[in-house]
C-alpha atoms as a PDB file:
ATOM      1  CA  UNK A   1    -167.207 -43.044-160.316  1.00  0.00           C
ATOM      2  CA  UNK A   2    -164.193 -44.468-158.813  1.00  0.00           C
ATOM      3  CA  UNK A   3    -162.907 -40.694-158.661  1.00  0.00           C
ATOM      4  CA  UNK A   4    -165.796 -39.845-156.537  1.00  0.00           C
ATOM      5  CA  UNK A   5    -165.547 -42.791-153.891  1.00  0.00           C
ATOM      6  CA  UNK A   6    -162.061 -41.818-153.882  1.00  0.00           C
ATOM      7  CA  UNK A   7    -162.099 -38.345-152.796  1.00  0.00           C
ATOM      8  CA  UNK A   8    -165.241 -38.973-150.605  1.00  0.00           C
ATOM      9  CA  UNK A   9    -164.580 -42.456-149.531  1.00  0.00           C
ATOM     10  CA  UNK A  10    -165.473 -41.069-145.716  1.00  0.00           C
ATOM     11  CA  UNK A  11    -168.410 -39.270-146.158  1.00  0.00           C
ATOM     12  CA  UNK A  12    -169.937 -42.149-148.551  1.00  0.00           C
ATOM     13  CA  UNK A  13    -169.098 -44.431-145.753  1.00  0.00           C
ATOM     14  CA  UNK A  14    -171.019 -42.215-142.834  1.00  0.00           C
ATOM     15  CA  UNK A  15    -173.929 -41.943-144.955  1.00  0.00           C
ATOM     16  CA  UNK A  16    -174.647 -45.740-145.770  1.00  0.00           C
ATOM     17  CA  UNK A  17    -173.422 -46.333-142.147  1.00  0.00           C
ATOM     18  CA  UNK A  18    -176.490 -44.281-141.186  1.00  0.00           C
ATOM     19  CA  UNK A  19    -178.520 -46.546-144.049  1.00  0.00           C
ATOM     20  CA  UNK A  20    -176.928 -49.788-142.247  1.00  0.00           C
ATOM     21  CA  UNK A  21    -178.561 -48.480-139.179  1.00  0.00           C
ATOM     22  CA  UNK A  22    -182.362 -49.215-140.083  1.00  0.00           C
ATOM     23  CA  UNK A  23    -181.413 -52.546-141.762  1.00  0.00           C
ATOM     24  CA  UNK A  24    -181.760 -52.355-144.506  1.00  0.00           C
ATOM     25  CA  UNK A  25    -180.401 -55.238-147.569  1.00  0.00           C
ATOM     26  CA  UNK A  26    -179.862 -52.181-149.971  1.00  0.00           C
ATOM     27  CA  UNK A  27    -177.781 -50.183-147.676  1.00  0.00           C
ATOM     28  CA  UNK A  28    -175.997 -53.125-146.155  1.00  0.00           C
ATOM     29  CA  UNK A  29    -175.357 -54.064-150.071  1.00  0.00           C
ATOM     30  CA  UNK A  30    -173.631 -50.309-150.878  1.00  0.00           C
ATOM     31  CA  UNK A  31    -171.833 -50.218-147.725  1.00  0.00           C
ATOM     32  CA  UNK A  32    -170.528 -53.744-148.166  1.00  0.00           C
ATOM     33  CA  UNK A  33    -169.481 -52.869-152.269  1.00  0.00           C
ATOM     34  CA  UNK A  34    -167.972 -49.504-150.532  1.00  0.00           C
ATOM     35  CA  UNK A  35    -165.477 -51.408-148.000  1.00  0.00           C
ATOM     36  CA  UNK A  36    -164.545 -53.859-150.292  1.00  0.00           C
ATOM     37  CA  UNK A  37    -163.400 -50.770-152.805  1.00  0.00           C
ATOM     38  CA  UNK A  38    -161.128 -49.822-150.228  1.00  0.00           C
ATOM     39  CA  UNK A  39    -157.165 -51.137-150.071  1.00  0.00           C
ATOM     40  CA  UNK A  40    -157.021 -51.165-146.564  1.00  0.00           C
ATOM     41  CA  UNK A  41    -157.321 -55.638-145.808  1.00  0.00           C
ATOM     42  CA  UNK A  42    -159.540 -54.641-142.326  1.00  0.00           C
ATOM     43  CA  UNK A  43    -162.481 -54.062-144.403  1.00  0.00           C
ATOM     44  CA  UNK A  44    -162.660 -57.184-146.027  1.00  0.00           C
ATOM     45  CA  UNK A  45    -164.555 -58.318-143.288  1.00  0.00           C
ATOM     46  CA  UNK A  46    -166.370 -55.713-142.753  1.00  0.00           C
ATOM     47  CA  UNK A  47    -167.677 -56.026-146.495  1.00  0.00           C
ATOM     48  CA  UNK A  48    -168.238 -59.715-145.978  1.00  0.00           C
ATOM     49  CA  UNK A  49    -170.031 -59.247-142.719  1.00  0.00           C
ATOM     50  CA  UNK A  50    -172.542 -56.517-144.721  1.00  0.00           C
ATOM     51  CA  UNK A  51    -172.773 -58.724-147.505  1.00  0.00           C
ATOM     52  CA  UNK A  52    -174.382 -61.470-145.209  1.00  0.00           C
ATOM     53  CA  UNK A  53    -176.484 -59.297-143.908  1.00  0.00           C
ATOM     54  CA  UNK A  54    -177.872 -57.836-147.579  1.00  0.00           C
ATOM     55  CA  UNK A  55    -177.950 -62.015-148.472  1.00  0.00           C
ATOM     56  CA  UNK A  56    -179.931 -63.221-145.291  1.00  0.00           C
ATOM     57  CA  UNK A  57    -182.413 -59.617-146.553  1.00  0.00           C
ATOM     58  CA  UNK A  58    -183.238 -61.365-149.928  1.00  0.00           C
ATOM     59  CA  UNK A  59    -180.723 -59.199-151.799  1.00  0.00           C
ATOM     60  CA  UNK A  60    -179.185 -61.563-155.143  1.00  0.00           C
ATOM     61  CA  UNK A  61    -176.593 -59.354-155.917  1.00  0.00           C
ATOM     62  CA  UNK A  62    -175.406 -60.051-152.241  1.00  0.00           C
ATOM     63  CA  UNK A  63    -174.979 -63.793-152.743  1.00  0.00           C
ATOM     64  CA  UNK A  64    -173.259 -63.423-156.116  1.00  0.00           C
ATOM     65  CA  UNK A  65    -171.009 -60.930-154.179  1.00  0.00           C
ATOM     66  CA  UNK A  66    -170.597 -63.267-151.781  1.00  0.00           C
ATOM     67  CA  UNK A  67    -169.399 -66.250-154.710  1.00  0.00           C
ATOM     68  CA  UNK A  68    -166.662 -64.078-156.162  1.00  0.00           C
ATOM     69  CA  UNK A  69    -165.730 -63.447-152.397  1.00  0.00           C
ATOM     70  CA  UNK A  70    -165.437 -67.509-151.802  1.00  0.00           C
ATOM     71  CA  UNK A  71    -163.561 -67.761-155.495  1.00  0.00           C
ATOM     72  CA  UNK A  72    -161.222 -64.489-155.039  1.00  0.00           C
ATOM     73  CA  UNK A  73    -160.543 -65.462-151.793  1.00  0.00           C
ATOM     74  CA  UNK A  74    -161.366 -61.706-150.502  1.00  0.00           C
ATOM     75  CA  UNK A  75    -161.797 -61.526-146.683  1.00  0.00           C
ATOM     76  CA  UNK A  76    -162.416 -65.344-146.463  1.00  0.00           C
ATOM     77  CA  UNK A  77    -160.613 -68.471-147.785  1.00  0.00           C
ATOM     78  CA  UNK A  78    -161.073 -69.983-151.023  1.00  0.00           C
ATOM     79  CA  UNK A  79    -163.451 -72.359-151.373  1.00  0.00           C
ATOM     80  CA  UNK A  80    -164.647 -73.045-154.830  1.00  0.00           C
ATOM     81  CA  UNK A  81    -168.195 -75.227-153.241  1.00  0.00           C
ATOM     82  CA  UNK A  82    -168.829 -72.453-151.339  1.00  0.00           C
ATOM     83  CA  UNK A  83    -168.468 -70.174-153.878  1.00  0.00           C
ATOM     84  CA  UNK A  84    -170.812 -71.898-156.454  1.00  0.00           C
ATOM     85  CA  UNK A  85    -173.291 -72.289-153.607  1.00  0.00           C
ATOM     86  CA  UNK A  86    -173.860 -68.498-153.035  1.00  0.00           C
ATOM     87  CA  UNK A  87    -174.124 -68.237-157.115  1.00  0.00           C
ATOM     88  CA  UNK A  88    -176.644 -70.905-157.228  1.00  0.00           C
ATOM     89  CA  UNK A  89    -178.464 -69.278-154.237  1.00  0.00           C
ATOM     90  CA  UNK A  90    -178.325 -66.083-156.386  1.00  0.00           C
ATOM     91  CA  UNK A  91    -179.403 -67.211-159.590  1.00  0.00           C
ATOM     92  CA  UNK A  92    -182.197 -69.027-157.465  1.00  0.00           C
ATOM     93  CA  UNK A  93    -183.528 -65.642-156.298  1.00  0.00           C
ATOM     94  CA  UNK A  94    -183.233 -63.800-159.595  1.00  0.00           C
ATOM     95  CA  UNK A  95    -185.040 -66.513-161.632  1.00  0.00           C
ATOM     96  CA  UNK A  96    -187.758 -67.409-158.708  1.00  0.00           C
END
């Protein structure tokens, strides 16, 4: 898989760029996973940004995205409360 996004990084990002368009928490989700799979630092926030968007649409693997965000440190600063908070707001939505 990681060959794939690789060699078609750019055409996997026009395509769920389209998705984004109608708004939709799945999309935002894939598009989000996609930039953060990239090296280049710029689309950190971009990934972050998406995976806010997938988060406020109800999306559970968003928030636990967000958490290792917070812990890693990707695209944001640290912040180990933060970080528990969007993995108690996920577990919340997967057990509810």
């Amino acid at each position: 898989m990681e060959i794939v996004y690789a060699e078609w990084f750019d055409k996997w990002i026009h395509l769920w760029c389209q998705a984004n368009k109608r708004k939709e928490a799945g999309a935002q989700f894939r598009l989000a996973a996609l930039y953060s799979s990239s090296t280049d630092p710029s689309m950190a926030k971009k990934a972050i940004s998406l995976f806010r968007q997938a988060a406020k649409g109800g999306m559970p693997e968003a928030d636990y995205a967000l958490g290792v965000c917070y812990e890693r440190g990707y695209g944001v600063r640290k912040n180990a409360k933060l970080a528990i908070r969007w993995y108690q707001t996920a577990e919340g939505q997967v057990w509810e």
